[in-house]
Every structure is written in C-alpha cells, then in structure tokens.
Protein backbone atom coordinates (compact mmCIF):
# COMPACT_ATOMS: atom_id res chain seq x y z
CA UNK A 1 10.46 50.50 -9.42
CA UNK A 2 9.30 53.30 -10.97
CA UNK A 3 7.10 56.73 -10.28
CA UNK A 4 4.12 57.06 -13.26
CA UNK A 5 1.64 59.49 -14.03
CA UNK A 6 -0.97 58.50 -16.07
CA UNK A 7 -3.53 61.09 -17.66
CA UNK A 8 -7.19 59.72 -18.21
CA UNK A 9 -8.53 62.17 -21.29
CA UNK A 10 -11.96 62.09 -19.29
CA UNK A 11 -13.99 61.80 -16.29
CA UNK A 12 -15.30 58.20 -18.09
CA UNK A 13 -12.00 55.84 -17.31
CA UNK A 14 -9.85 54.52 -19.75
CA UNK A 15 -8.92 50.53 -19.15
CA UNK A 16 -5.15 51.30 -20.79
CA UNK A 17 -5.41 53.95 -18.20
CA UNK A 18 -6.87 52.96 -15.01
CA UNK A 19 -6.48 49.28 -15.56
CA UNK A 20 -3.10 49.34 -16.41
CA UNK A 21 -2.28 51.62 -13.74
CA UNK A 22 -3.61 48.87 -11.34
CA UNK A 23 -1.84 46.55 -12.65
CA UNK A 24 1.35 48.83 -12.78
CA UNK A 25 1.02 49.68 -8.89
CA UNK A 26 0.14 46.02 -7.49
CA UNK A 27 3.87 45.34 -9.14
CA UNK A 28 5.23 47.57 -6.97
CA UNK A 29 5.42 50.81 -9.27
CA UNK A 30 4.06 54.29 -8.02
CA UNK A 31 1.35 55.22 -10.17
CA UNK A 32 -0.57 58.67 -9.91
CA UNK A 33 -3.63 59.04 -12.26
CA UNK A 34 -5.00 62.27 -12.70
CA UNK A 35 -8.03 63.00 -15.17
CA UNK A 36 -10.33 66.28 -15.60
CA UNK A 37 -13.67 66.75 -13.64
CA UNK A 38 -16.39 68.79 -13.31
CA UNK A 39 -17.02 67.11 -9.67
CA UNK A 40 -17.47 63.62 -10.86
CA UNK A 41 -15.09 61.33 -9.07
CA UNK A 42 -13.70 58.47 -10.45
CA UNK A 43 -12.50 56.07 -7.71
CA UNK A 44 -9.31 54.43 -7.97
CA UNK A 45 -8.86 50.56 -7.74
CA UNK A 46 -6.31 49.53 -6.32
CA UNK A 47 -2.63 50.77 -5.65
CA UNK A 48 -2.92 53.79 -7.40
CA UNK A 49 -3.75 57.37 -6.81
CA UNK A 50 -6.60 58.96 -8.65
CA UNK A 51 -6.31 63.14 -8.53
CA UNK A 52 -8.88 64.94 -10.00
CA UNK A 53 -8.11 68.21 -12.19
CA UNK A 54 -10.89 71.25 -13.00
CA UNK A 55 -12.45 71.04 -16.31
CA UNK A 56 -16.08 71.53 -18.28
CA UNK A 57 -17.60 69.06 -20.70
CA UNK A 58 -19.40 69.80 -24.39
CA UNK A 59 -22.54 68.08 -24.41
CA UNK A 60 -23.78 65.76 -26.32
CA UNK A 61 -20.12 64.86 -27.09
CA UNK A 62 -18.88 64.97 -23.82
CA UNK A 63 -16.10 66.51 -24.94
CA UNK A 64 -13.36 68.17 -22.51
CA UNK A 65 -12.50 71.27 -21.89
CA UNK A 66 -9.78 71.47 -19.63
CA UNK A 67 -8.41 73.99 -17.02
CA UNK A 68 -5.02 74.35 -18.84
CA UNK A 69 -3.37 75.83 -16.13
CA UNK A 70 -4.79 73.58 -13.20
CA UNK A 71 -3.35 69.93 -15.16
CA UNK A 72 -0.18 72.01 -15.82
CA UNK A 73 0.38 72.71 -11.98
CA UNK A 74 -0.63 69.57 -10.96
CA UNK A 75 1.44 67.72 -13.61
CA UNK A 76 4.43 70.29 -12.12
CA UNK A 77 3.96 69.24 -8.93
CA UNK A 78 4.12 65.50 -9.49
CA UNK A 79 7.38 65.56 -11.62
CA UNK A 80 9.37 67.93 -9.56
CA UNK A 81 8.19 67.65 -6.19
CA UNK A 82 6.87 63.85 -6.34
CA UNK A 83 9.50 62.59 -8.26
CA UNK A 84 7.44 61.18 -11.24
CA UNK A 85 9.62 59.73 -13.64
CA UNK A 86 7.59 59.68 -16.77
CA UNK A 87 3.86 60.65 -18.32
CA UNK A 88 1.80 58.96 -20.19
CA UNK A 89 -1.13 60.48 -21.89
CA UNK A 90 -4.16 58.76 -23.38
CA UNK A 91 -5.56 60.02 -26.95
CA UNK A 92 -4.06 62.65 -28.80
CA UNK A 93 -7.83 64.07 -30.10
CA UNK A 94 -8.58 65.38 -26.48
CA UNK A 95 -6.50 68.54 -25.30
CA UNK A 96 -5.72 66.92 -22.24
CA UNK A 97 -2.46 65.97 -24.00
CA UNK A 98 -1.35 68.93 -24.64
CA UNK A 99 -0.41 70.00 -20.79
CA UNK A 100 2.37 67.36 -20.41
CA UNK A 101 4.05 68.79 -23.65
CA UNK A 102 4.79 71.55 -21.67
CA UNK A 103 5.85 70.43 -18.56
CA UNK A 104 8.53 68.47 -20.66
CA UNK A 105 9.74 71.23 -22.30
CA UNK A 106 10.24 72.73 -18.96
CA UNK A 107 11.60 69.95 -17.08
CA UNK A 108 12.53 67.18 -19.69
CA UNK A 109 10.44 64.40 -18.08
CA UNK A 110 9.97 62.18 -20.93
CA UNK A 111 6.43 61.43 -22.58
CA UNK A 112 4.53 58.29 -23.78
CA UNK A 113 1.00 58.90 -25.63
CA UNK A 114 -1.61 55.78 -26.39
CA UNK A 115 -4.33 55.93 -28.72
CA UNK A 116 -6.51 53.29 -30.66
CA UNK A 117 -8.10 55.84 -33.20
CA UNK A 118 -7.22 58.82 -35.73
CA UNK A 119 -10.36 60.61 -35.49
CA UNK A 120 -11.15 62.15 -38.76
CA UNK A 121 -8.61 59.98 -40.35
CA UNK A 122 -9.68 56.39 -39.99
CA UNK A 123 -12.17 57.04 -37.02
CA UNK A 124 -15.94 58.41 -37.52
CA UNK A 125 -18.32 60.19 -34.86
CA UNK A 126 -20.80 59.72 -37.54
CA UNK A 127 -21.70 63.47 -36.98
CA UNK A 128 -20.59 65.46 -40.18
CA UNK A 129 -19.75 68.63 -38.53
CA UNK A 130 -17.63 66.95 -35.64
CA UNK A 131 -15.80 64.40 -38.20
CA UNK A 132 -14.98 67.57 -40.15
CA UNK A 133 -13.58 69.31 -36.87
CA UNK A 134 -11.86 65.93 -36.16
CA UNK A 135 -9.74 66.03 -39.87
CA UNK A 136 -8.33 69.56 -39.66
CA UNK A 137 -7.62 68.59 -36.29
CA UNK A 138 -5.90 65.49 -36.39
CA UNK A 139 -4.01 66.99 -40.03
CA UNK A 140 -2.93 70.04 -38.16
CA UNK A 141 -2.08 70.18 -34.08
CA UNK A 142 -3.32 66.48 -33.57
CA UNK A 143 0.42 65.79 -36.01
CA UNK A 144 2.27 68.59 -33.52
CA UNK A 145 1.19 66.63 -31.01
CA UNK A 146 1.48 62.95 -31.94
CA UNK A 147 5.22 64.10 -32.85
CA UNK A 148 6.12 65.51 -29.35
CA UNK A 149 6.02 62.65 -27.24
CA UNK A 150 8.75 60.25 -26.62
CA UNK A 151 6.95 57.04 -27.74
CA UNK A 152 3.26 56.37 -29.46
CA UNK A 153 1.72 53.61 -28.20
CA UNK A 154 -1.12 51.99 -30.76
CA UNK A 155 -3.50 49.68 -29.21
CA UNK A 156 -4.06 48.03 -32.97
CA UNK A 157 -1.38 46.96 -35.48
CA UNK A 158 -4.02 48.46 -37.99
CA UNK A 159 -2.80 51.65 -36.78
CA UNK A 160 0.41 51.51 -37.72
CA UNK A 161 0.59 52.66 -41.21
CA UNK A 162 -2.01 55.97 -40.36
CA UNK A 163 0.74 56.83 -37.80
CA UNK A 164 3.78 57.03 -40.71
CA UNK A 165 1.05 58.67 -42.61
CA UNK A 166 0.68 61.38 -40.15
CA UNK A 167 4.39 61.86 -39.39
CA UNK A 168 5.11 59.62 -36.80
CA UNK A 169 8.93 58.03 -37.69
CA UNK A 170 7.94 54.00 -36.98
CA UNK A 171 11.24 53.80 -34.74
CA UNK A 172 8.60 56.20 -32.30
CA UNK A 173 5.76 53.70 -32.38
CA UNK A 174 5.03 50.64 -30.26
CA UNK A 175 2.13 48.00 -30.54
CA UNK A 176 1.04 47.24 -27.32
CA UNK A 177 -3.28 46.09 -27.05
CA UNK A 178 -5.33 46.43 -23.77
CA UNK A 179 -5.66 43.38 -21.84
CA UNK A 180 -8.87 41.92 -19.99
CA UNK A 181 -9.14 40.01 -16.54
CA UNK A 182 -9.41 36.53 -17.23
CA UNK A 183 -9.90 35.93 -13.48
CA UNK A 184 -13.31 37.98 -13.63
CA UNK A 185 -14.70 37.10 -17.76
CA UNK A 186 -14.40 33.26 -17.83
CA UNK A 187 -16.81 30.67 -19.69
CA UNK A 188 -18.46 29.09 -16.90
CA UNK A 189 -20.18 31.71 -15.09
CA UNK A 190 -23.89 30.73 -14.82
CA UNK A 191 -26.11 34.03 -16.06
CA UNK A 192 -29.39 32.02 -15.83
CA UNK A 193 -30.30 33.57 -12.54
CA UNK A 194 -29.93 36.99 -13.76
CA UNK A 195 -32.58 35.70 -17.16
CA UNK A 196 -35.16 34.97 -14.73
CA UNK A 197 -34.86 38.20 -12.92
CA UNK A 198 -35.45 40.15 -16.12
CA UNK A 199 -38.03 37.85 -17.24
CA UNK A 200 -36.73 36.61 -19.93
CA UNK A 201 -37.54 32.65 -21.44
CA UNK A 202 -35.42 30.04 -21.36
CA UNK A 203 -35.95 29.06 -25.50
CA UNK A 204 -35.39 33.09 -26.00
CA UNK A 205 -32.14 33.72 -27.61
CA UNK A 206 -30.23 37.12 -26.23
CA UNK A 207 -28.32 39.75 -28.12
CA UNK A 208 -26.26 41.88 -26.15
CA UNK A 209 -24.98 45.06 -26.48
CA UNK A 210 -22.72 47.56 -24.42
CA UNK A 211 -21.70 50.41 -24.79
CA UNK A 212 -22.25 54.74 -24.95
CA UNK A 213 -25.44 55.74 -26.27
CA UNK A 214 -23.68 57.97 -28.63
CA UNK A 215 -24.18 57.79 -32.94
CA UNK A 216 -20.93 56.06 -33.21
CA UNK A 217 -21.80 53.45 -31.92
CA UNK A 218 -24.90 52.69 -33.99
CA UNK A 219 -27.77 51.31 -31.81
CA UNK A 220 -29.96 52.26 -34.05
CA UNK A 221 -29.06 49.34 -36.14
CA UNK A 222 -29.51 46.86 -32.93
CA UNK A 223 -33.53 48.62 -33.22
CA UNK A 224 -33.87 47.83 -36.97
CA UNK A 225 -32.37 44.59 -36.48
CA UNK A 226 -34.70 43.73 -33.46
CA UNK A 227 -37.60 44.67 -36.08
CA UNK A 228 -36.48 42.11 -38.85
CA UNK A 229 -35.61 39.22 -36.39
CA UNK A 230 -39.75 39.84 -34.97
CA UNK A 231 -41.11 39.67 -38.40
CA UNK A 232 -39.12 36.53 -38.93
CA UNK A 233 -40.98 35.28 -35.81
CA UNK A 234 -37.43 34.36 -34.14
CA UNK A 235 -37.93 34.58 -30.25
CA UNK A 236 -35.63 36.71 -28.69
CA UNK A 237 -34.29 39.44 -26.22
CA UNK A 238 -32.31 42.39 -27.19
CA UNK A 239 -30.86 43.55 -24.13
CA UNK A 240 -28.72 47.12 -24.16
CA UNK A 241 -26.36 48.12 -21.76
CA UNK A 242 -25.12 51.54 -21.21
CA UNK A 243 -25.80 55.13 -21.10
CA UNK A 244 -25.16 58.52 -23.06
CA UNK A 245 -27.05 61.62 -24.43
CA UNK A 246 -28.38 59.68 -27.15
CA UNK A 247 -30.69 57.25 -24.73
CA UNK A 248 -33.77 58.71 -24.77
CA UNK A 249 -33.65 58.86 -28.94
CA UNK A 250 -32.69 55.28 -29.02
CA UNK A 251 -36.02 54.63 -26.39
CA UNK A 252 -38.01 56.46 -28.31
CA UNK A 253 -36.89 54.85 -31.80
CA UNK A 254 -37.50 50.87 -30.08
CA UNK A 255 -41.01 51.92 -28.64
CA UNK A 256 -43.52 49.16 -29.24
CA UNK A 257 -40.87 46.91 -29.75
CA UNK A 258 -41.40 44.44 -26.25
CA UNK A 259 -38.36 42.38 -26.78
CA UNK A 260 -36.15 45.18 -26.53
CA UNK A 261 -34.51 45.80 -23.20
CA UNK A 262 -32.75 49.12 -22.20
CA UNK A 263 -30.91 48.51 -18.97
CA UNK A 264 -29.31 51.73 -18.62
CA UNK A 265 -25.54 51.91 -16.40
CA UNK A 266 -24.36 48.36 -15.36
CA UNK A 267 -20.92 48.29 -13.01
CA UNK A 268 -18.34 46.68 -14.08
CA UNK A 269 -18.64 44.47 -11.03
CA UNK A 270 -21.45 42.98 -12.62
CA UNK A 271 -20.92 42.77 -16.16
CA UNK A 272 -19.50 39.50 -15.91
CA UNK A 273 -22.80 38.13 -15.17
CA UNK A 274 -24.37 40.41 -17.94
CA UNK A 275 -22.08 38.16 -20.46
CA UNK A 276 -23.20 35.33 -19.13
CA UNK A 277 -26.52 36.15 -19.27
CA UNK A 278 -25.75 36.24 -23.55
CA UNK A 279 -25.89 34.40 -25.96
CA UNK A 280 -24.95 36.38 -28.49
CA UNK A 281 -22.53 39.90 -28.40
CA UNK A 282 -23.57 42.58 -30.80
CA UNK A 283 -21.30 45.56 -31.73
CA UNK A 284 -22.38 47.71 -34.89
CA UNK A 285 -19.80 50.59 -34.38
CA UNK A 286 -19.47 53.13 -37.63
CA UNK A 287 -15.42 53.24 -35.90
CA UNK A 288 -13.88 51.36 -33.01
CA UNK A 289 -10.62 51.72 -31.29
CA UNK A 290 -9.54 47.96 -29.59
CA UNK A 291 -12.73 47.49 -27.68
CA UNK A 292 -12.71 46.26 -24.20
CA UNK A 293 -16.13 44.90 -24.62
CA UNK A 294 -14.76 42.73 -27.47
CA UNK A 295 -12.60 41.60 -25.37
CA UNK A 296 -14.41 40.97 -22.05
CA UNK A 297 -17.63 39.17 -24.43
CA UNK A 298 -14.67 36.69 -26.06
CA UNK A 299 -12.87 35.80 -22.76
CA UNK A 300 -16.34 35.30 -21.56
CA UNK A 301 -16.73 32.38 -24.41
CA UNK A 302 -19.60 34.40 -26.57
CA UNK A 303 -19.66 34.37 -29.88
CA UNK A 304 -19.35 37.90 -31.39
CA UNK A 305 -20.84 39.82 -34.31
CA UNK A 306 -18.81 42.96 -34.92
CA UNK A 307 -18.11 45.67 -37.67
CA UNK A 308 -14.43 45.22 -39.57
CA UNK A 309 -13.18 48.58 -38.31
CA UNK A 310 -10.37 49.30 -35.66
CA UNK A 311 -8.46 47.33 -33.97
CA UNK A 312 -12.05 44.54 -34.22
CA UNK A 313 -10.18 41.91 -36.08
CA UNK A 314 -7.16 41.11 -33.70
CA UNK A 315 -10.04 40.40 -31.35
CA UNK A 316 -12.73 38.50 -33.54
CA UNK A 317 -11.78 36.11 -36.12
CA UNK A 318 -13.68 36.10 -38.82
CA UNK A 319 -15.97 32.42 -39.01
CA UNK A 320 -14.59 31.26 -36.29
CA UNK A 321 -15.22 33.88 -32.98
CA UNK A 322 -17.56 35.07 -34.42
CA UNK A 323 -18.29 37.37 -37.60
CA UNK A 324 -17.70 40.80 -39.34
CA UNK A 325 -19.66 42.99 -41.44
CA UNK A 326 -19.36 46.66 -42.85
CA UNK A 327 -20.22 49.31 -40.90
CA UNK A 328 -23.72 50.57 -41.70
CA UNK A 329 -24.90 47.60 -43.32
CA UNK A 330 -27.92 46.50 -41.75
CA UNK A 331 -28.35 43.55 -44.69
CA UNK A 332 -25.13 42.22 -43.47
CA UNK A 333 -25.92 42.35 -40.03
CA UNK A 334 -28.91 40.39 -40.25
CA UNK A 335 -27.18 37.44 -42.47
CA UNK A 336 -24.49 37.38 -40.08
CA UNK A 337 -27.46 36.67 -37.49
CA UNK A 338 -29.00 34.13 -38.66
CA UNK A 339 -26.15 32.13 -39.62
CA UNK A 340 -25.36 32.11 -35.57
CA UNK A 341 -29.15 31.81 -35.21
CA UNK A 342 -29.09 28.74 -37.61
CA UNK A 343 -26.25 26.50 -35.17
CA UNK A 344 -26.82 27.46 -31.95
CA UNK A 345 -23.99 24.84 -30.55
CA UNK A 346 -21.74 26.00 -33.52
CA UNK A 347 -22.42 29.40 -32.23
CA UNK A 348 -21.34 28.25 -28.52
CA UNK A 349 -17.88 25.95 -30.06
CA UNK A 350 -17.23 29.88 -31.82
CA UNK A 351 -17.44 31.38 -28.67
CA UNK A 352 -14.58 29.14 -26.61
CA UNK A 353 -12.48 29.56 -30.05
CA UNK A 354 -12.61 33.44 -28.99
CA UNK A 355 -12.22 32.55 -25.37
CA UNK A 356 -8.58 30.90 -26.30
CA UNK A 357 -7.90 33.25 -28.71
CA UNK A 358 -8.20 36.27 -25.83
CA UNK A 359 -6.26 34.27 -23.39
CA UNK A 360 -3.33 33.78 -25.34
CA UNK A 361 -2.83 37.45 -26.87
CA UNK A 362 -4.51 39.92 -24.64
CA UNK A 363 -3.41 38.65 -20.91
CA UNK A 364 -2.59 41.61 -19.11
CA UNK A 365 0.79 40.30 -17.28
CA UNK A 366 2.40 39.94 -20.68
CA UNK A 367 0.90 43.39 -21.71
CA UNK A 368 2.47 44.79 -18.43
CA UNK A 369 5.46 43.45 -19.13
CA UNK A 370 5.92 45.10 -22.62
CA UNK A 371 4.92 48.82 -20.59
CA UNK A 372 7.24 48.23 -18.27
CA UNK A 373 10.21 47.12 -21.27
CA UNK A 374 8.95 50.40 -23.33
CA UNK A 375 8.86 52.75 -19.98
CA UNK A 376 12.54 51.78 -19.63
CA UNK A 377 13.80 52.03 -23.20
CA UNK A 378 12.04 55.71 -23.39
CA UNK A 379 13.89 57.10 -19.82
CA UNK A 380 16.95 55.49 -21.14
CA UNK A 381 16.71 57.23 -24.74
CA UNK A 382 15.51 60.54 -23.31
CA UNK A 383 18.77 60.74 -20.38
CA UNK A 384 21.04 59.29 -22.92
C-alpha cells in the first residue's frame, strides 16, 4: 500500500482530488489531502485525511492566494516525518502547485500534477483582463511548472497535443478521466416528488443546470434561452443549481421571467434526486475541463445539451447523448432545444445511450486502477 498526499488547489473540492482520494484510501492506501483555507472546512469522506493550510481568496474569481510557507511545512512534515511517498497536485494555473516543487527538490519525493484545462491557451474565463493574465501565465511559469513534475495527468485526450505544445515530452503525460458513482447517479431514481415540492407541472418540461455562478460558465445564455422558449409558448421550468459571485447579476438579468428557478447550493447528497427531477441537462460553458456534472447528468440517463469545448465530447456523443453547439451561440442552443423538445421519448432513448456510454468508460475502479499503475511506474522511475 502506499502513503499519498493529495493537494486540492481550493477550499471548493476537486472530485480527481477528494473523490479519488476516497476511493484511494477505502483500497487500503494512506491518503492525506491538504487544500488552502481561509477557515472554511472541507470535510473529508471517507478514509482519508483532510488538513487544512492558511491562505486568502481574490474575489470575484476566487482565486488563491496561498501561505507559501505554511503548505511548504506542512507538505515537509508529511514526506519526512509521515512517510508520504508521493504528491500529487491538482491544476497547474493555481500557485498551490508550486510548494511541492520545492519540497522535491529538497527531499526528492516524486510529483504527479492533473489538470483538465490550459487557461489562456485553450481555456477562457471569458473576462479579458484575467484570460490575458492566464496566457503570459500559462506561456511563462505555468511551462516551468508543468515541466517539473514527474508525470502530467490530463483528464481529456483533447489535451494532449496543448501539453507537447507547451513543452511537456508525451513520454511525461498520462490520460486518465474522472470517474462518477454509478451506485449514487442511476436511471431509475424517481425525482417526481421533489417536482411537486417546487411546484412545478407534470406536462412542464425541465432544463437543468449546475454549476458556479461565474461568466465562464455562461448562464446568461440559460436566461436568453428561457426568453425564446416563452415566446414560443413551450411550457417549461428552468431550474439553476449553484452558487458564485455572479448570482445576484444572473437574478437580476431573469427577473420577470416566472419559469426560471434559482435554487442556490444543493449537496451533493442530493443531487441525485436533482437529476432526476430533469428532463433535460443544460451546460453552455465558454471552456470546460471534463465536467463532473456531464458525467453525473449521463449516468443519471438525461439527455445532455453541451458546448464542444474540453474534455465535453468523450462524455456526450454528438446525436446520440445528447448534442453540441459552439460556445456563445445562443441560435445553436435553441435548435439544439427544440430538436430534444420535438421527441420527447427520443430524448429519453438519448439519455440511457449516455447512461451506457458513462458506465463503460468513466467507472471509477478502472480509473483507480490506472492511478495506482501510474503512482508505481513514477516511484519506480524517480528511485531508479
């Protein structure tokens, strides 16, 4: 077995981060997570260890600012007096990764990095001055950085040719996607109690969103969208899930509009009942990474309308899932609608095509089971 440390970028967890790390201790590996906080907790599920480290957040962004020389003690302390055997950092972009560089040089434990976005490369904020930031970043340290760890993880094989574009040698790099519980997302979970509690009618069709409230991730689209589908008469519920700096913008841009629904936080205890609830998942992203919502909407047998960026395509296949559509075209958007609008049991046959589809590539025991072959290939290269 094997002593881990995993490094969550943020006080928001990261499933190839905390879900993995689950998954990593209930097979009998010692896993210590540590992420930065500014006295939010994040509580740890399972067999792992989740250690908080000092840090401040930009707002708006929610960007980190960590306490260099807090993660760098703590990360000390876990590799020479704990015994941790290797560290694995999430997301190059945040300088959370730049700690464990350090402590390698210093004691040689060897380093794994994961990431399912080049921001300012391939990936978009959709705010001009941080995309800027984000591309002399990612062409300057983010390439120092990408090159001093051990092994790359990509969560998308669309990511593979940025990496040999930034300098990573391909012999470095590893494909390995996030996973979702197909014990918890599963077809036949009834959401029809939850649609009376929120009112809504049974010959009402809902849209379902989830995610930040942040410009990336477009929900301003989801508005303008809600707007077309009432003109067209179509009855309907728009119902968004999340939370983020931009909420009370998005509120204020759907007021009047009745059949929109801002739910606010939901815990992931009972999203599964959220996807029932749907009929339809909605994702408009200007950039995605591999989203887990993707991939907890398809194992939950939804059909899915997404934007062709990221790692979206391993996850939704085009005419059949569901469908894709260019960021930032609200025209496209609203075709792709009405097509799923037009065959509503063609719409449900789409969603148990992405239901099979999820189950065979993105079960998390075989995704375990490529960590663990990578974590041993790395500490074998790096003593050799």
């Amino acid at each position: 077995m094997m002593n881990l440390c995993l490094i969550n970028h943020s006080d928001i967890p990261r499933t190839e981060v905390f879900t993995l790390g689950r998954y990593l201790g209930e097979r009998g590996h010692d896993v210590t997570v540590v992420y930065p906080s500014d006295g939010r907790q994040i509580p740890a599920e399972g067999k792992i260890d989740a250690v908080p480290f000092p840090a401040r957040f930009v707002p708006k962004i929610h960007y980190v600012l960590p306490d260099f020389r807090a993660q760098y003690r703590l990360l000390q302390d876990l590799t020479v007096r704990d015994g941790c055997e290797l560290v694995q950092s999430c997301d190059y972009d945040y300088l959370t990764s730049i700690p464990p560089i350090l402590v390698k040089r210093k004691n040689g434990v060897p380093l794994v990095l994961t990431t399912d976005a080049f921001p300012g490369f391939t990936w978009y904020f959709g705010n001009r001055f941080v995309d800027a930031v984000a591309w002399v970043y990612t062409r300057t340290l983010g390439k120092q950085i990408l090159n001093a760890y051990d092994r790359l993880v990509l969560l998308s094989g669309r990511l593979a040719s940025d990496a040999v574009n930034l300098g990573v040698s391909q012999d470095r790099t590893r494909i390995i996607p996030i996973g979702v519980d197909l014990d918890r997302f599963r077809p036949e979970i009834d959401g029809s109690g939850l649609r009376s509690n929120l009112g809504i009618q049974d010959d009402e069709v809902v849209f379902l969103f989830v995610g930040r409230l942040a410009l990336v991730k477009r929900v301003d689209m989801l508005i303008e969208l809600s707007r077309l589908l009432s003109r067209e008469k179509v009855k309907f519920r728009m119902v968004i899930i999340g939370d983020g700096d931009y909420g009370d913008h998005y509120r204020q841009m759907a007021h009047g509009l009745q059949n929109v629904i801002f739910l606010g936080f939901i815990s992931s205890a009972e999203m599964p009942l959220y996807y029932a609830l749907a009929d339809i998942v909605i994702l408009p992203s200007l950039s995605e990474g591999l989203p887990n919502v993707l991939l907890e909407a398809s194992a939950s047998g939804k059909p899915v309308i997404a934007t062709n960026v990221g790692g979206i395509p391993d996850i939704v296949l085009h005419g059949k899932s569901g469908y894709l559509f260019q960021a930032g075209d609200l025209h496209s958007l609203y075709n792709c609608t009405m097509r799923l609008l037009s065959d509503m049991d063609q719409a449900k046959r789409m969603g148990l095509v992405g239901f099979e589809h999820v189950s065979r590539h993105f079960d998390w025991q075989v995704i375990v089971d490529a960590y663990e072959a990578m974590y041993l290939d790395v500490m074998n290269s790096c003593s050799g």
